[in-house]
C-alpha atoms as a PDB file:
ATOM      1  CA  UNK A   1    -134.203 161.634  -2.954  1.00  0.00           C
ATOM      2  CA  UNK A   2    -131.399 158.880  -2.699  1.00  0.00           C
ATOM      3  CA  UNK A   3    -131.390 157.058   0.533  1.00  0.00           C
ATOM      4  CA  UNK A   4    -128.446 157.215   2.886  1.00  0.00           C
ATOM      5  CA  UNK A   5    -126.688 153.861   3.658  1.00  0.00           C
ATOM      6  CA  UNK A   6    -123.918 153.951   6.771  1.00  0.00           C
ATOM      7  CA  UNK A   7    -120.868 151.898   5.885  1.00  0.00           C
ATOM      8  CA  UNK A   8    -120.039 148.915   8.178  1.00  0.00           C
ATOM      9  CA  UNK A   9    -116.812 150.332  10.127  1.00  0.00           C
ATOM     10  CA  UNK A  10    -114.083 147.683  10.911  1.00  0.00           C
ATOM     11  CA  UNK A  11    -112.383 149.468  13.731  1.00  0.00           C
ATOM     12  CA  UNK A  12    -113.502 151.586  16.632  1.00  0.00           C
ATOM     13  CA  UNK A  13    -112.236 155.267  16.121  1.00  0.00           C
ATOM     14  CA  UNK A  14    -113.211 158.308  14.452  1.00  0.00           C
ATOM     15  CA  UNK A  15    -112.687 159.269  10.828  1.00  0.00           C
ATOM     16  CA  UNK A  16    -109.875 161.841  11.398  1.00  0.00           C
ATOM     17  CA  UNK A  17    -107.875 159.640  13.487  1.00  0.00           C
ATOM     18  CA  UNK A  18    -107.517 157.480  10.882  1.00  0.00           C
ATOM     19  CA  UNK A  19    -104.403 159.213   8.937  1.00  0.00           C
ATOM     20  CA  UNK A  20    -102.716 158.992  12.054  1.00  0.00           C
ATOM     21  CA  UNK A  21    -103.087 155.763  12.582  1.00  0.00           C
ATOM     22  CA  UNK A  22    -102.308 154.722   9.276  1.00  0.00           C
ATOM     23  CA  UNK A  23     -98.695 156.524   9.836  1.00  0.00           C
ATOM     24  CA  UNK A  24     -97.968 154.941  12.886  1.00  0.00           C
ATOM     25  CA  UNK A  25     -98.828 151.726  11.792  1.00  0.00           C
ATOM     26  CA  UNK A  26     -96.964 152.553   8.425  1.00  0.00           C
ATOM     27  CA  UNK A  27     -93.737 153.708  10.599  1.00  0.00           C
ATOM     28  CA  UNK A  28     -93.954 150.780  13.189  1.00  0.00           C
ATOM     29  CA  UNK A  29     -93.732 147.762   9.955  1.00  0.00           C
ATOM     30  CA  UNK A  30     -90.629 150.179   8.280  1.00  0.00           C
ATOM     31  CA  UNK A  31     -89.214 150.634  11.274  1.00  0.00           C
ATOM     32  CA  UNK A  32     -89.317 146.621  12.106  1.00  0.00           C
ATOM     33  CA  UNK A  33     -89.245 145.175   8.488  1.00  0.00           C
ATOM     34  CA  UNK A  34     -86.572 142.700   8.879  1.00  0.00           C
ATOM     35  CA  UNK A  35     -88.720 140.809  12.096  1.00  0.00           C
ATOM     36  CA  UNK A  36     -92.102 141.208  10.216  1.00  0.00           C
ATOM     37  CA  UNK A  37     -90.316 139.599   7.057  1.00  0.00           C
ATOM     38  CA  UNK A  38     -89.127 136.763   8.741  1.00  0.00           C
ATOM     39  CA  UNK A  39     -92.566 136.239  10.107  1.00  0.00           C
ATOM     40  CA  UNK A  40     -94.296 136.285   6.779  1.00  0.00           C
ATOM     41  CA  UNK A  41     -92.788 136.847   3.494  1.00  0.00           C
ATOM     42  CA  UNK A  42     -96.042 139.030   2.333  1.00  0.00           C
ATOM     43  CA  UNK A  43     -94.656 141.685   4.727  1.00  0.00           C
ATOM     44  CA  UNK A  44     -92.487 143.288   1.709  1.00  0.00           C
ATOM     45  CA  UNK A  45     -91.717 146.894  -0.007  1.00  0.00           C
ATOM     46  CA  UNK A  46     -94.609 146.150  -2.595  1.00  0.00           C
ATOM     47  CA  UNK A  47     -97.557 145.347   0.811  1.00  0.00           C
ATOM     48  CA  UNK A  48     -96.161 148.371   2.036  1.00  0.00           C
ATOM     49  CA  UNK A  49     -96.378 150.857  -1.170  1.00  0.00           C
ATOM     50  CA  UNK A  50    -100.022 149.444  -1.537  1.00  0.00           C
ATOM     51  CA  UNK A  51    -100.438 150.329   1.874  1.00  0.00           C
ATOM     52  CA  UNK A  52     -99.391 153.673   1.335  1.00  0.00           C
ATOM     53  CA  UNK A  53    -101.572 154.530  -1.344  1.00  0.00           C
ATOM     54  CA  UNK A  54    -104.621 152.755   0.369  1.00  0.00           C
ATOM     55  CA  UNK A  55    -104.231 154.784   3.496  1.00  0.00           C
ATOM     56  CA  UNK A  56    -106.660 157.707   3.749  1.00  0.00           C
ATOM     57  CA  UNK A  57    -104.651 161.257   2.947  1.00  0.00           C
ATOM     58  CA  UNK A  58    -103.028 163.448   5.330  1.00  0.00           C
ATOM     59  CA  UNK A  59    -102.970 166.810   6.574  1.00  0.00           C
ATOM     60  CA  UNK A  60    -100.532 169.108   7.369  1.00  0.00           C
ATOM     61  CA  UNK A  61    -100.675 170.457  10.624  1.00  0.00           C
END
């Protein structure tokens, strides 16, 4: 029988909030792209593509 190791969780919220989350966060950086790109120039279409496909899938509900 395999043994059962817990991942180490870097935030504080359950699993199914997560694609939630993820959106808002994901609509907040569009939404405020220019400001975020003058803050850092890593803050640009390709971070947030690679975001997009990292981000856990969604639901429709």
């Amino acid at each position: 029988m395999a043994e059962r190791h817990e991942a180490y969780r870097m935030y504080n919220c359950k699993n199914e909030e997560l694609p939630v989350i993820c959106d808002f966060l994901l609509y907040s950086v569009r939404r405020d792209a220019v400001d975020f790109a003058g803050y850092s120039p890593e803050f640009n279409a390709l971070l947030y593509r690679g975001f997009r496909r990292k981000s856990p899938p969604r639901r429709n509900w």
